[in-house]
C-alpha atoms as a PDB file:
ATOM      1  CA  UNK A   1       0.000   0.000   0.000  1.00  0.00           C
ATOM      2  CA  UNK A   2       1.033   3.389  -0.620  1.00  0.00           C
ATOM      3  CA  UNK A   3       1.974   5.976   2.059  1.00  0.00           C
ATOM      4  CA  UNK A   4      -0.606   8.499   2.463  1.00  0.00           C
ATOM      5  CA  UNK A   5       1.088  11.873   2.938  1.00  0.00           C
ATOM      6  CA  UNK A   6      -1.816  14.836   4.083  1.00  0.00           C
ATOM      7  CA  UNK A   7      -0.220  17.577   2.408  1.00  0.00           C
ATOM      8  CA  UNK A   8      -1.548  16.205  -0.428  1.00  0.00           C
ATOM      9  CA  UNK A   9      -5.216  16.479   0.920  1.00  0.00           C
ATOM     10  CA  UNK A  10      -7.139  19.867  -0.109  1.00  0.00           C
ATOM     11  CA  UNK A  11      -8.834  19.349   3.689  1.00  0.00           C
ATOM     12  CA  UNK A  12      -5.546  19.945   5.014  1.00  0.00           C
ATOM     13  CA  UNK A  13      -4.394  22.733   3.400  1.00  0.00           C
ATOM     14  CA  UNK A  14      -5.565  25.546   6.295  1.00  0.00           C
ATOM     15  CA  UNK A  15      -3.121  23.568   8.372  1.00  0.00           C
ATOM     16  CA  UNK A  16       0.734  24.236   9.244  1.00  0.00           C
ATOM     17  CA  UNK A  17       2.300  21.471  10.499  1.00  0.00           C
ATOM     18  CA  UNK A  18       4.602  21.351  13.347  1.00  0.00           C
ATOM     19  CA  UNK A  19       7.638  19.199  12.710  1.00  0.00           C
ATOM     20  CA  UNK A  20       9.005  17.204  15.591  1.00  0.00           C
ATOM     21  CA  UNK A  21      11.618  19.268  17.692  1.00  0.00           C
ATOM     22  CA  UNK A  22      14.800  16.971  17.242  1.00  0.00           C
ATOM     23  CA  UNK A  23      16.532  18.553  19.170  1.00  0.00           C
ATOM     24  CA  UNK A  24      20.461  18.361  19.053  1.00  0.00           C
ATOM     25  CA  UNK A  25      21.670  17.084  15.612  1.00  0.00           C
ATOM     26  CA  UNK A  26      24.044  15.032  17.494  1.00  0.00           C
ATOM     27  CA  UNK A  27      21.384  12.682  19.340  1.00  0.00           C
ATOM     28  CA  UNK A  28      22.533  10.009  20.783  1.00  0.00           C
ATOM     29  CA  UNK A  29      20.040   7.716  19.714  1.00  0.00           C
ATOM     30  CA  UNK A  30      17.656   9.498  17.399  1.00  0.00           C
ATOM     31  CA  UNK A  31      14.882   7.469  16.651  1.00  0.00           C
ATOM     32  CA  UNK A  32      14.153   6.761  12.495  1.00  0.00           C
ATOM     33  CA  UNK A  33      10.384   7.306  11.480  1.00  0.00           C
ATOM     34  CA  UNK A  34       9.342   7.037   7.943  1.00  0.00           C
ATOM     35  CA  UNK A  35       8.295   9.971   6.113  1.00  0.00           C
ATOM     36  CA  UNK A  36       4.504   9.025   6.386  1.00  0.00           C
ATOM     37  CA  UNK A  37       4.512   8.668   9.966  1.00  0.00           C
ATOM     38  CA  UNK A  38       6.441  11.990  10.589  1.00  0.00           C
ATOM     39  CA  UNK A  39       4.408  13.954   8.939  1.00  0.00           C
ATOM     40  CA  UNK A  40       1.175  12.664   9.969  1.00  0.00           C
ATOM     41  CA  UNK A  41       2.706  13.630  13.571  1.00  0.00           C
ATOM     42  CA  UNK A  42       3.461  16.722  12.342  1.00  0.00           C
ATOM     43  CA  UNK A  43      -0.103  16.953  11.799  1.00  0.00           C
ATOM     44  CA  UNK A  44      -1.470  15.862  14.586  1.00  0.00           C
ATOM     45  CA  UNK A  45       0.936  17.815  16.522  1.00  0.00           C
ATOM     46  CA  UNK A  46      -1.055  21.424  14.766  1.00  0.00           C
ATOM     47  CA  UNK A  47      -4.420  19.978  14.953  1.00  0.00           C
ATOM     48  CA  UNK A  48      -3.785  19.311  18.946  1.00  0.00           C
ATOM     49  CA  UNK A  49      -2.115  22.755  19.282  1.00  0.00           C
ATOM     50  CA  UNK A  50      -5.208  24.240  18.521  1.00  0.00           C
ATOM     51  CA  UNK A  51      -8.025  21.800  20.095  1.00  0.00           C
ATOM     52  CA  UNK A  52      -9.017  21.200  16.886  1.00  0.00           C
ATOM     53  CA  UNK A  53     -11.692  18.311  17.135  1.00  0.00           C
ATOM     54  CA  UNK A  54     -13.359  16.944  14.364  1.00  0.00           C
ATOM     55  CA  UNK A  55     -14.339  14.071  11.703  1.00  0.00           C
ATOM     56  CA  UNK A  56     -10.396  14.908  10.165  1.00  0.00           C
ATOM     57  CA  UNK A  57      -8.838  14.650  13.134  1.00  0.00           C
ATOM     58  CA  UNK A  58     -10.571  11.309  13.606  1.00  0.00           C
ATOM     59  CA  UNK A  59      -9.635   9.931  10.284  1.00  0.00           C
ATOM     60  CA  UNK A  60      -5.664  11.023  10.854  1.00  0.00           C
ATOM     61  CA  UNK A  61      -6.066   9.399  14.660  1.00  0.00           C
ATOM     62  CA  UNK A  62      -7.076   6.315  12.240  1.00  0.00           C
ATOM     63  CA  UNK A  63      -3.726   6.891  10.692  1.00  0.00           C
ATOM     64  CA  UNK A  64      -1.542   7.032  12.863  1.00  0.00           C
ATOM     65  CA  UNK A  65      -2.831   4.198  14.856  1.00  0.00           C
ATOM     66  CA  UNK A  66      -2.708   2.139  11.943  1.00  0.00           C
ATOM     67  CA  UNK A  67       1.107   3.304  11.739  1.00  0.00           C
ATOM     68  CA  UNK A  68       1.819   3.070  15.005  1.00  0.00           C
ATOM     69  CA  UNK A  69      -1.139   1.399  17.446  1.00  0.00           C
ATOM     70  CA  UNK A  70       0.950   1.953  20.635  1.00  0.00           C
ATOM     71  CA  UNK A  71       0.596   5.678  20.548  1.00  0.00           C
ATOM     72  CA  UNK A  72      -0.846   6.187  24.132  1.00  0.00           C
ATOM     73  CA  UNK A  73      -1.097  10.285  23.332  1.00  0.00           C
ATOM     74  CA  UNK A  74      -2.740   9.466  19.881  1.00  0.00           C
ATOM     75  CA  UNK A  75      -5.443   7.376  21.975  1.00  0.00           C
ATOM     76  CA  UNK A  76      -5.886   9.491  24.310  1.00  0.00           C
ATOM     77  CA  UNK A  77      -7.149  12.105  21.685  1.00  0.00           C
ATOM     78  CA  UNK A  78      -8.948   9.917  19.494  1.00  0.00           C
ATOM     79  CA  UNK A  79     -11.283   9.241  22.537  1.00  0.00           C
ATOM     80  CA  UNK A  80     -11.868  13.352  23.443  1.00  0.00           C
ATOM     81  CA  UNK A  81     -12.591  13.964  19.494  1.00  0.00           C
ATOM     82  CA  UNK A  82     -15.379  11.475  20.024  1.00  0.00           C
ATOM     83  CA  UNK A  83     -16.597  12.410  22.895  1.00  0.00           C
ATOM     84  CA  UNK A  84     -16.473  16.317  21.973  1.00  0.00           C
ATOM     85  CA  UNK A  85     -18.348  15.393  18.338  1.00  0.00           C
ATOM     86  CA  UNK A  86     -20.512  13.365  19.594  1.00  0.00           C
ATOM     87  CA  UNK A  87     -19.617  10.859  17.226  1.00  0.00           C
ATOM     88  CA  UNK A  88     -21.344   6.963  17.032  1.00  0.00           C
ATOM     89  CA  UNK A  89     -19.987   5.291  19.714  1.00  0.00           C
ATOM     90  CA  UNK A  90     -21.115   1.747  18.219  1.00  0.00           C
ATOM     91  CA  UNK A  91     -19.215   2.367  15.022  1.00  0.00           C
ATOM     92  CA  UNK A  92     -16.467   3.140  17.088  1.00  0.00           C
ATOM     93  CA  UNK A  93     -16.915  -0.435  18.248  1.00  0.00           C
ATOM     94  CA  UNK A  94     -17.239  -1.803  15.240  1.00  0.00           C
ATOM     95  CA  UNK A  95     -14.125  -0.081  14.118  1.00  0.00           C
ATOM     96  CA  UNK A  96     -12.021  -1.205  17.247  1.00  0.00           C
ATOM     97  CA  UNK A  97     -12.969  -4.852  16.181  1.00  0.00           C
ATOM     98  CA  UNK A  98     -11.370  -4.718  13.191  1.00  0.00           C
ATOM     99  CA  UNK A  99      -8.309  -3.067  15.104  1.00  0.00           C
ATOM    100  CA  UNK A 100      -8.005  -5.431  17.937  1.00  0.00           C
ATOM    101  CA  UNK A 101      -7.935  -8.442  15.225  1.00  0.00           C
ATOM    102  CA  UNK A 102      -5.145  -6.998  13.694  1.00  0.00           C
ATOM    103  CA  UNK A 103      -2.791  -6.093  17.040  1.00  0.00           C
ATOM    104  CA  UNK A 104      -3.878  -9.215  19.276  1.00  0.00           C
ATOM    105  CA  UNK A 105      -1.520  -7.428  22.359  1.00  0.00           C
ATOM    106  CA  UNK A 106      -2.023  -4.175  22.042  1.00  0.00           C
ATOM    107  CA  UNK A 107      -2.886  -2.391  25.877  1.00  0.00           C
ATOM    108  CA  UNK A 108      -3.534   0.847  23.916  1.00  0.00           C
ATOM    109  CA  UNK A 109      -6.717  -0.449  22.459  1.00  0.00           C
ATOM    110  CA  UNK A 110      -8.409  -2.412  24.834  1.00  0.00           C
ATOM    111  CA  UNK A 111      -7.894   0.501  26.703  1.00  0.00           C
ATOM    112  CA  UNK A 112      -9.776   2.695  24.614  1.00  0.00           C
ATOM    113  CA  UNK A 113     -12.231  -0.393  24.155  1.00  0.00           C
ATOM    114  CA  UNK A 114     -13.050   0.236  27.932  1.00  0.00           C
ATOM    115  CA  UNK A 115     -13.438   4.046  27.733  1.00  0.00           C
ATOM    116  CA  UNK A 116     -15.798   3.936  25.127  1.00  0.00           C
ATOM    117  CA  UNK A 117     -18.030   0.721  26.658  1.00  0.00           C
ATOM    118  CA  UNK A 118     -18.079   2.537  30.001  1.00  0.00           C
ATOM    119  CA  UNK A 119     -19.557   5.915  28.260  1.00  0.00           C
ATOM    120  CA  UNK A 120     -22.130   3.336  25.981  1.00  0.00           C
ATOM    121  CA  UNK A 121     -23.338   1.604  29.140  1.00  0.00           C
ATOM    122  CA  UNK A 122     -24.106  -1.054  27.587  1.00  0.00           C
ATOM    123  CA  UNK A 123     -21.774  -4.813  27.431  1.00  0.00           C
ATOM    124  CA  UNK A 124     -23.947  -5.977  25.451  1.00  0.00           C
ATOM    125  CA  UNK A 125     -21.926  -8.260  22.415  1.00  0.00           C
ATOM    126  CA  UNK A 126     -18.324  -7.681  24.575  1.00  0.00           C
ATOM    127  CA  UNK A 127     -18.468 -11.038  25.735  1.00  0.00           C
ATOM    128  CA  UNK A 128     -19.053 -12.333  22.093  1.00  0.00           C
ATOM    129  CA  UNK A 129     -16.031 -10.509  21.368  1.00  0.00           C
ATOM    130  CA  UNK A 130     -13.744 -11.899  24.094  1.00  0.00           C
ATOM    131  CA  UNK A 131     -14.860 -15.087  23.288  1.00  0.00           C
ATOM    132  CA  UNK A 132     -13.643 -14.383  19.775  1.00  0.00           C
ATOM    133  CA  UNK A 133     -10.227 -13.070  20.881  1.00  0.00           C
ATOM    134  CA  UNK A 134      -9.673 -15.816  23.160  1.00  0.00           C
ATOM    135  CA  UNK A 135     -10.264 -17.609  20.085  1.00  0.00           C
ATOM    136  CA  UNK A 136      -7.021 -16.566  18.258  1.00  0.00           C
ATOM    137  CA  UNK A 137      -5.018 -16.678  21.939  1.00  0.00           C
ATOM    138  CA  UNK A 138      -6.738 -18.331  24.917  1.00  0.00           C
ATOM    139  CA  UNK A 139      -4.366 -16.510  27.332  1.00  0.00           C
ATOM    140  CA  UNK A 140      -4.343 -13.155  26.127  1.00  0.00           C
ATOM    141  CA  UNK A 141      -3.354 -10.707  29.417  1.00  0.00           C
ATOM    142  CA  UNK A 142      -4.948  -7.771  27.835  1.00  0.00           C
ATOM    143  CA  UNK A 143      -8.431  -9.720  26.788  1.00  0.00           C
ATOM    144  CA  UNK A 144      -8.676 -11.186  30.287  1.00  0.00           C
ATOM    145  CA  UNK A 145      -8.057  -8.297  31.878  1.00  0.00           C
ATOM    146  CA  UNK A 146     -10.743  -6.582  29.608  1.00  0.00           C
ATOM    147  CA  UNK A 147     -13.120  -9.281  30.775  1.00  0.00           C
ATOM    148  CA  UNK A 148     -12.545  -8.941  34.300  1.00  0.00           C
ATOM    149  CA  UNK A 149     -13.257  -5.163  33.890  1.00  0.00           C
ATOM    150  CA  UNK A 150     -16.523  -6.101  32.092  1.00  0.00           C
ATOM    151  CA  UNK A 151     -17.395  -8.418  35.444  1.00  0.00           C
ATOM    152  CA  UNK A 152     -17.214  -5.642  37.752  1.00  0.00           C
ATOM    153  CA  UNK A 153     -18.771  -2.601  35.692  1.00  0.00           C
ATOM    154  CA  UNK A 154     -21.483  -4.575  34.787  1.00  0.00           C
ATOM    155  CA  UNK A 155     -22.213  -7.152  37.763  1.00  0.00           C
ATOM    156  CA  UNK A 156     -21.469 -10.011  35.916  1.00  0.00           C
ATOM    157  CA  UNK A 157     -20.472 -12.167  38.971  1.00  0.00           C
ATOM    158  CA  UNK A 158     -23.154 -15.276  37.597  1.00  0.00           C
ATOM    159  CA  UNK A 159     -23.607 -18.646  37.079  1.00  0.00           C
ATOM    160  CA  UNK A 160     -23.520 -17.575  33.113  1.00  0.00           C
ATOM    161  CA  UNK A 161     -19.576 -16.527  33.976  1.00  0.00           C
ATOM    162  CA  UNK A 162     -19.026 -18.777  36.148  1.00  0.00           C
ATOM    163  CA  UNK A 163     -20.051 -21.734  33.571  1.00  0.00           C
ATOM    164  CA  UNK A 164     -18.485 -20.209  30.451  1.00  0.00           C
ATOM    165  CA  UNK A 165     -15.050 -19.833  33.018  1.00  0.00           C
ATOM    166  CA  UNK A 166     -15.433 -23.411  33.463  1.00  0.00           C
ATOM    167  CA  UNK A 167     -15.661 -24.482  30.018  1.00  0.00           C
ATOM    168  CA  UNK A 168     -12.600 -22.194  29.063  1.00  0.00           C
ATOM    169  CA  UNK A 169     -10.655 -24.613  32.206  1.00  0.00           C
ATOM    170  CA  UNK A 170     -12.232 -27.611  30.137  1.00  0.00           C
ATOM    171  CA  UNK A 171     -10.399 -26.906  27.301  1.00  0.00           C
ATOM    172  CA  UNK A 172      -7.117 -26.267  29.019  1.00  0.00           C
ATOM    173  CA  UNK A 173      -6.728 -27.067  32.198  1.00  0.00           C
ATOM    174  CA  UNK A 174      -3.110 -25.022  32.345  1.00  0.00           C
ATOM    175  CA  UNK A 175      -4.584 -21.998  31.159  1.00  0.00           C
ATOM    176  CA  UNK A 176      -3.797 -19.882  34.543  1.00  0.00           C
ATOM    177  CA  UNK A 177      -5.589 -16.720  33.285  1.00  0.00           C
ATOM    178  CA  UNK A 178      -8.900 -18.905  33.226  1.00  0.00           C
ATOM    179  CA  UNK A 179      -8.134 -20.056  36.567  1.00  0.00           C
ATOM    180  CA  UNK A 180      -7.665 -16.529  37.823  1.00  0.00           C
ATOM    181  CA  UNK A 181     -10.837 -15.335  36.438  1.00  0.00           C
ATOM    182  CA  UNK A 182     -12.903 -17.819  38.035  1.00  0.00           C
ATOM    183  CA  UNK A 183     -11.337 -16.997  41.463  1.00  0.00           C
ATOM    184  CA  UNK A 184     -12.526 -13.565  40.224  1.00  0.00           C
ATOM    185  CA  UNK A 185     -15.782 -14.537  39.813  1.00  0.00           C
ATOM    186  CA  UNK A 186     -16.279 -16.675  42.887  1.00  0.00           C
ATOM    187  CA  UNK A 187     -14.670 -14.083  45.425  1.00  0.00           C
ATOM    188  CA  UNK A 188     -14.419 -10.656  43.881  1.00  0.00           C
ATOM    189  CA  UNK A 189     -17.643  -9.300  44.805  1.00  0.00           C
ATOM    190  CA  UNK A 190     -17.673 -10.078  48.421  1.00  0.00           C
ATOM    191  CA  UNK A 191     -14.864  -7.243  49.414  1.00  0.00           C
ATOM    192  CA  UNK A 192     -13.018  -9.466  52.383  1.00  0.00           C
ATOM    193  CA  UNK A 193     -16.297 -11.287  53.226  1.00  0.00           C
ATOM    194  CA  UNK A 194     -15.803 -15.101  54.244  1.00  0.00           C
ATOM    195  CA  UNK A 195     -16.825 -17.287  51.630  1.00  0.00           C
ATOM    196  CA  UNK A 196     -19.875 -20.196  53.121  1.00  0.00           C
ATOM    197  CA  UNK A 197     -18.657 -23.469  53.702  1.00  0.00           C
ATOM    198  CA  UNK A 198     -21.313 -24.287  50.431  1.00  0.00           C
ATOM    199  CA  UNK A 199     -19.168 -22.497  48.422  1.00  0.00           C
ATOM    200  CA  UNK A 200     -15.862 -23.802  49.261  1.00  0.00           C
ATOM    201  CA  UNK A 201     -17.145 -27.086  49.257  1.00  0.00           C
ATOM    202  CA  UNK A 202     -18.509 -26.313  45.371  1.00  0.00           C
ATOM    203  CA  UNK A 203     -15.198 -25.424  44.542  1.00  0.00           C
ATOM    204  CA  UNK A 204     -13.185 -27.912  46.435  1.00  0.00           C
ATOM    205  CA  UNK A 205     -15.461 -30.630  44.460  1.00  0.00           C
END
């Protein structure tokens, strides 16, 4: 595919990008970007100078993550353009999906992922998703994690996870993330409180 370079976009022309400040030409270890990527920071860099949110700076966000999906700052902004634009947090969603299935171990966007689930409200198809993730790497940190968070902001300490955390243990016994999320599950919500003798003898059996 070919680099996409903005100062080639007519929608971009009102903006003066602000190069990267290299500081001494003697660096010790100065760090190579390509030319796509440092200019689309250069971008970003004007666009964020100025507060500037809108459906542009959401497509270069798109960029750059594609470029470089570790980009905590980049994010970070991507989420306050949303929020400030009101934009479709379900396409957002939909969009993250895609992005997720192409960095598997990425903190950055299941971070993000969490942000915009907690301002929906709503879980509903998340645990669909997980399931698919788990999928492609049964003990991914991030998509447990991400799970776990789902448990507590929505309540989900049930039978349902309890039963789908058992089948996940069925299917690989070793899988210590599993484990952990069933301990989760049985003794998160209680905040110190002694478990009953019924349900350490449940889990004992």
């Amino acid at each position: 595919m070919a680099p996409t370079f903005w100062h080639d976009n007519p929608a971009w022309e009102d903006v003066t990008p602000i190069p990267q400040d290299e500081g001494s030409v003697h660096a010790l270890a100065a760090i190579s970007y390509t030319a796509e990527y440092s200019e689309a920071m250069s971008y970003l860099r004007a666009v964020m100078s100025t507060n500037e949110y809108s459906a542009r700076t959401l497509d270069l966000t798109d960029h750059i993550i594609s470029l470089n999906p570790a980009h905590y700052t980049v994010w970070l902004y991507r989420a306050k353009i949303l929020e400030q634009i009101k934009a479709d947090l379900r396409k957002e969603i939909d969009w993250l999906n895609i992005t997720a299935l192409e960095h598997l171990k990425n903190y950055q966007i299941w971070h993000h992922r969490q942000t915009i689930i907690d301002r929906l409200g709503s879980a509903d198809g998340e645990a669909d998703f997980v399931v698919r993730m788990l999928e492609l790497d049964s003990k991914n940190y991030h998509v447990w994690s991400y799970r776990q968070w789902l448990v507590k902001r929505f309540g989900m300490y049930d039978e349902n996870e309890l039963k789908w955390t058992e089948s996940m243990i069925e299917e690989d016994v070793r899988n210590n993330s599993a484990w952990n999320h069933r301990y989760y599950i049985v003794v998160g919500e209680r905040d110190g409180e002694i478990l009953s003798k019924e349900i350490v003898e449940k889990e004992i059996k």
